[in-house]
Protein backbone atom coordinates (compact mmCIF):
# COMPACT_ATOMS: atom_id res chain seq x y z
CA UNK A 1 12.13 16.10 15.19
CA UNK A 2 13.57 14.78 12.08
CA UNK A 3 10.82 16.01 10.08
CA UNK A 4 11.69 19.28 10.95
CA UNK A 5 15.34 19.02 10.39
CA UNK A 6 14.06 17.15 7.17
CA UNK A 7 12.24 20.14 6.27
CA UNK A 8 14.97 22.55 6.92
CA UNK A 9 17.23 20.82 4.84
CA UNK A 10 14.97 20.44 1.79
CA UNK A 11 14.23 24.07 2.00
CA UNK A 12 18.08 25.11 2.01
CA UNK A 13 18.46 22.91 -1.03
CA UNK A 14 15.79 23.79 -2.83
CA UNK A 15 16.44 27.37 -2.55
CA UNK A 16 20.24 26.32 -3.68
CA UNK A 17 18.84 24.65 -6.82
CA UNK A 18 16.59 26.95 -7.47
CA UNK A 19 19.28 29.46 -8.24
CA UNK A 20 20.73 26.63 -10.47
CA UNK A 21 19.16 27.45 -14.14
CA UNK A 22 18.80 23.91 -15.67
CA UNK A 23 17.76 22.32 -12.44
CA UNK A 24 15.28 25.51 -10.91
CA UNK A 25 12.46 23.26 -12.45
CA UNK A 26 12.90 20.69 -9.90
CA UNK A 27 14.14 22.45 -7.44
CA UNK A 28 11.16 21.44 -4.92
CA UNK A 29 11.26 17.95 -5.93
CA UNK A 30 15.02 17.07 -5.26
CA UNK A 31 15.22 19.19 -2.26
CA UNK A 32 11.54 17.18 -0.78
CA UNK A 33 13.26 13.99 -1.78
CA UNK A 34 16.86 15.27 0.01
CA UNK A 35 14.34 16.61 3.28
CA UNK A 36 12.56 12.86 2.99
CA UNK A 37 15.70 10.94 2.65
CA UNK A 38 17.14 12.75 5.66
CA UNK A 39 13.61 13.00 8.04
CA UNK A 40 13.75 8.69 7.33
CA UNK A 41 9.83 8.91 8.34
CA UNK A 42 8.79 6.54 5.06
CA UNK A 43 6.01 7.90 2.76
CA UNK A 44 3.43 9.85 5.01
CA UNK A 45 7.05 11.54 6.72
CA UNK A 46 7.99 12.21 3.13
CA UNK A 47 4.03 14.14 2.90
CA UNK A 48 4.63 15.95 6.05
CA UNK A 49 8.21 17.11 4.97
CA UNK A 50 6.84 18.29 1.95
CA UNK A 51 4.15 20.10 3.43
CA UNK A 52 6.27 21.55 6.22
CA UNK A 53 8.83 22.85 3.34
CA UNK A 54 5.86 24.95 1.54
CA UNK A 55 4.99 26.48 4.83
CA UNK A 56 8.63 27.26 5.58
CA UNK A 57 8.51 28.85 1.89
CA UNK A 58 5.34 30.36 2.11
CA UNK A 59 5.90 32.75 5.34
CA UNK A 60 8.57 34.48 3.33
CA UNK A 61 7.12 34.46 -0.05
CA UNK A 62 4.02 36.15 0.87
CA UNK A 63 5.62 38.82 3.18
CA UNK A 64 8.08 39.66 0.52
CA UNK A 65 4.85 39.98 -1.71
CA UNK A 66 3.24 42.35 0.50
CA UNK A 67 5.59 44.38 0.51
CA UNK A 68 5.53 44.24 -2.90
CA UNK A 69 1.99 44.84 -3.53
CA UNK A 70 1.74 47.65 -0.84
CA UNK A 71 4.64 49.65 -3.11
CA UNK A 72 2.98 48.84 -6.14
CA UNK A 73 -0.36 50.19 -5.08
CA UNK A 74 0.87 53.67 -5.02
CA UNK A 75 1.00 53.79 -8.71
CA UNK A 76 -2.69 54.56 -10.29
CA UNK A 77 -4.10 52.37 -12.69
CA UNK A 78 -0.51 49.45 -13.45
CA UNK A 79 0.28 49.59 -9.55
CA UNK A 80 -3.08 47.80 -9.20
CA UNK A 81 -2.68 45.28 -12.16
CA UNK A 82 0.66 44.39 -10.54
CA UNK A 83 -0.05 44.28 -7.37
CA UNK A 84 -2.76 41.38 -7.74
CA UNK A 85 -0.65 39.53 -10.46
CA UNK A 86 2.31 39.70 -7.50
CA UNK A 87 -0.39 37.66 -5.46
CA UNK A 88 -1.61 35.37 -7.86
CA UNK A 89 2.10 34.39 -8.75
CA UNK A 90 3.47 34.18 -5.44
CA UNK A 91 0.49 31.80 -4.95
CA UNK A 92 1.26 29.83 -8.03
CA UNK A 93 4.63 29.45 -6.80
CA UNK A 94 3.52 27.78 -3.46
CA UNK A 95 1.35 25.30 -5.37
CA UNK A 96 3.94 24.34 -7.45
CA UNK A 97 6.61 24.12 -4.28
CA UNK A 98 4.07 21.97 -2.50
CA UNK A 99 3.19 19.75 -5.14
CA UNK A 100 6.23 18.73 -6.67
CA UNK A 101 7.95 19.03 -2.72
CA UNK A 102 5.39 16.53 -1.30
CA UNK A 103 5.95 13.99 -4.54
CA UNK A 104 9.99 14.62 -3.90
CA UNK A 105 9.41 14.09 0.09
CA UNK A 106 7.22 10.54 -0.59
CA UNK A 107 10.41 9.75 -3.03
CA UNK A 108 13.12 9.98 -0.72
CA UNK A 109 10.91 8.29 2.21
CA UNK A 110 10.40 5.65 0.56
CA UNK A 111 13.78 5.25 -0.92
CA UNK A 112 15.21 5.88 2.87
CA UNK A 113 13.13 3.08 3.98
CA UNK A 114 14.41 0.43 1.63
């Protein structure tokens, strides 16, 4: 259970700092190592917070790209150009989220452990 509230609470704050401009870099990273702090599950918690966070920001990314892509592919010959560079971004964007949330997540595991 407190991966999951972990989890939730990295994903509110890394959608927070994401709207931040200087910090939307490391947005995943501080809110992984906010969800891993809070979750207290040590380093493999921290790896399942991180991963849980993605999912959690994956559901909604690539709905919000489908829709996206299926309004885009009306247009002839740019709808289709678009509409796979919508996928291949939103994808992008999950990589990053995951990566840099499951380093954050192993941070603030290990740092709730101590």
């Amino acid at each position: 259970m407190n991966i999951i509230k972990g989890a939730i609470i990295g994903s509110i704050c890394t959608l927070v700092l994401y709207m931040v401009p200087v910090l939307n870099a490391l947005a995943p990273f501080f809110g992984g190592a906010i969800g891993g702090y809070v979750a207290k599950e040590g380093s493999i918690g921290g790896v399942k917070v991180g991963l849980l966070m993605t999912l959690l920001f994956a559901v909604p990314g690539f709905l919000i790209s489908g829709v996206f892509v299926a309004l885009m592919s009306e247009i002839p010959l740019i709808g289709a150009i678009l509409a796979g560079s919508g996928l291949v971004i939103t994808i992008v964007i999950m990589i990053y989220t995951a990566i840099f949330g499951i380093i954050g997540g192993v941070v603030g595991g290990v740092v709730a452990d101590d």
